[in-house]
Protein backbone atom coordinates (compact mmCIF):
# COMPACT_ATOMS: atom_id res chain seq x y z
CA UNK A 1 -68.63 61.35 4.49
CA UNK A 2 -66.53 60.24 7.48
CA UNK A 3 -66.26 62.77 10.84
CA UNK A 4 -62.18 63.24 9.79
CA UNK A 5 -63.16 64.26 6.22
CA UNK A 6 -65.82 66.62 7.36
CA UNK A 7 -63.80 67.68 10.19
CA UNK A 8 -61.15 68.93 7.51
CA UNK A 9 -63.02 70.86 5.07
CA UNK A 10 -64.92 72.24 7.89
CA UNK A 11 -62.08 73.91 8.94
CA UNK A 12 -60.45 74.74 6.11
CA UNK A 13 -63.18 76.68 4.98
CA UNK A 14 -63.11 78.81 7.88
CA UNK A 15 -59.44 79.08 8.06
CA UNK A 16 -56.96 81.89 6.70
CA UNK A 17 -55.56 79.71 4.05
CA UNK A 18 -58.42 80.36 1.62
CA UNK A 19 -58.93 82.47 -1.35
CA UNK A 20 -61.34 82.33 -4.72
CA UNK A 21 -60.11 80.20 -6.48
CA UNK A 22 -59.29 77.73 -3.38
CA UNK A 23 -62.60 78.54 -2.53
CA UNK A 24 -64.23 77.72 -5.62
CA UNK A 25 -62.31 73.74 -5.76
CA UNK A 26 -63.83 73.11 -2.50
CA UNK A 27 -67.15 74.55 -3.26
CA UNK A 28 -67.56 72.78 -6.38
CA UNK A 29 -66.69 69.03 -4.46
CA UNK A 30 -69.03 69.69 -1.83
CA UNK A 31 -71.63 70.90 -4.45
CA UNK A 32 -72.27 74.04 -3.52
CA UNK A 33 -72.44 77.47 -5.75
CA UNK A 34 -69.75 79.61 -4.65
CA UNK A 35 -70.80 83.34 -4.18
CA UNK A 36 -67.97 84.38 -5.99
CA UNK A 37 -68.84 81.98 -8.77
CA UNK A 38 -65.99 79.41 -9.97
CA UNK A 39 -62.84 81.64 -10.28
CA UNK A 40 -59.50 80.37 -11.47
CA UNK A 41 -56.61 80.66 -10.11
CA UNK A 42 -54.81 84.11 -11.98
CA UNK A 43 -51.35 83.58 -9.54
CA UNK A 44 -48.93 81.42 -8.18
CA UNK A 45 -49.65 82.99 -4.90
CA UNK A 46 -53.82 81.65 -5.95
CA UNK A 47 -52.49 77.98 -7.31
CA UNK A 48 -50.29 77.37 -3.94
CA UNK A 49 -53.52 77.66 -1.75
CA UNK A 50 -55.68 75.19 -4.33
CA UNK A 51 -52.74 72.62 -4.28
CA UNK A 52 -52.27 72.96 -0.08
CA UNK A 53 -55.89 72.41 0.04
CA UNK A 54 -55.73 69.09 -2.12
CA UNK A 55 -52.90 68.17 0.26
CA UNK A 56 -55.57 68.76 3.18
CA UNK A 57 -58.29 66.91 0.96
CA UNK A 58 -56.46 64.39 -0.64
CA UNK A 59 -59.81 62.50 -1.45
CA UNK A 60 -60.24 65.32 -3.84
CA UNK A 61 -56.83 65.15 -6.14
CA UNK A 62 -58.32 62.39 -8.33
CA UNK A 63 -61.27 64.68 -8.91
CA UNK A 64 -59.41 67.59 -10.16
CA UNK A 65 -60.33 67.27 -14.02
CA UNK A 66 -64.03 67.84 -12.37
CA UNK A 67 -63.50 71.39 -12.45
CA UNK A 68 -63.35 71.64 -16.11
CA UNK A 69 -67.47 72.11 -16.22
CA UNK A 70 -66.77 75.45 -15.15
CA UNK A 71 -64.98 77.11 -18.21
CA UNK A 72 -62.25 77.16 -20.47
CA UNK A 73 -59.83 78.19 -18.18
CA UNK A 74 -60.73 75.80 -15.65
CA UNK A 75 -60.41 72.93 -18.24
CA UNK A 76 -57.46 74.47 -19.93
CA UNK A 77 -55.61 74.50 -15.79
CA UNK A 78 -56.59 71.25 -14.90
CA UNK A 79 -55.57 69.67 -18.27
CA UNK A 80 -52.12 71.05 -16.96
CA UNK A 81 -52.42 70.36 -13.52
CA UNK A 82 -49.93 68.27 -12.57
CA UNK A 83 -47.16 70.19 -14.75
CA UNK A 84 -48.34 73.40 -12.48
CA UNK A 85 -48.08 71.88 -9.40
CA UNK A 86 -44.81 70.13 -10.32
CA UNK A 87 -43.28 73.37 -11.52
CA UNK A 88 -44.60 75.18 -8.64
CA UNK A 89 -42.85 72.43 -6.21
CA UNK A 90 -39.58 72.67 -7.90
CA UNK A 91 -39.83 76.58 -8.01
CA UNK A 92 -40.78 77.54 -4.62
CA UNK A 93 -42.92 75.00 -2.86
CA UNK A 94 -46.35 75.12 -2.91
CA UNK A 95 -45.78 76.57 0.87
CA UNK A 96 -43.44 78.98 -0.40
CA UNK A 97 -40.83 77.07 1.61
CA UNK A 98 -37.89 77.47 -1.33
CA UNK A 99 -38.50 81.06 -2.68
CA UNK A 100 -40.28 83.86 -2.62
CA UNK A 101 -41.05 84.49 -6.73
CA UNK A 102 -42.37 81.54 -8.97
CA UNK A 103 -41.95 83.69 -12.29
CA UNK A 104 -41.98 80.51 -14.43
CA UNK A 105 -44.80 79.13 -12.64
CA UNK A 106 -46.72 82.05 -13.46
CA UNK A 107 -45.76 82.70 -16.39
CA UNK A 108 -46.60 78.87 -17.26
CA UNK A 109 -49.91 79.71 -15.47
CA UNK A 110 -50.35 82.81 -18.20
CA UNK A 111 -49.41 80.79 -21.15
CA UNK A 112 -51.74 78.02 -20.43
CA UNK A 113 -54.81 79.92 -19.83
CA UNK A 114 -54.06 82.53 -22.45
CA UNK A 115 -53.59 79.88 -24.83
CA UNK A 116 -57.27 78.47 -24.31
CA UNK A 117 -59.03 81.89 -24.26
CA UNK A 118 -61.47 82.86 -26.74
């Protein structure tokens, strides 16, 4: 691991742009067990902070699908992933630039993990 890459997830993790799910993609690259355990995102509010951190971390997109060995709904998200973050982009930004309600993205959000629960 270079100093910039370290220097980035350093402070990201200590940052205000963080939250469980967020928390849990970063914790499972760096191989750590997050104290939280893996938690999905269950909001657009929750995907918008895991997609800004893969902007931050782009060295982790590719990895993504990794996240499936931590449940269904993991697997069942990042089977979707680029649909979510696409539809999130469109909707509002995944900075919340364009809007300030991604309905469709959650409800797409809903449908997918729904759809893959047991």
């Amino acid at each position: 691991m270079n100093n910039d890459f370290l220097k980035r997830v350093s402070q990201w993790i200590v940052g205000e742009d963080t939250g469980l799910s967020a928390i849990a993609i970063w914790s499972s690259m760096m191989g750590v067990l997050p104290e939280d355990g893996f938690c999905t995102p269950s909001d657009p509010s929750d995907l918008g902070r895991c997609l800004r951190l893969l902007e931050l971390v782009p060295e982790w997109k590719a990895r993504i699908s990794e996240m499936a060995i931590h449940g269904r709904e993991w697997a069942a998200l990042v089977s979707h992933w680029e649909e979510l973050h696409q539809l999130m982009d469109d909707e509002v930004g995944i900075d919340w630039s364009k809007g300030n309600s991604a309905l469709r993205t959650y409800e797409r959000m809903k449908a997918i993990q729904g759809h893959h629960r047991t």
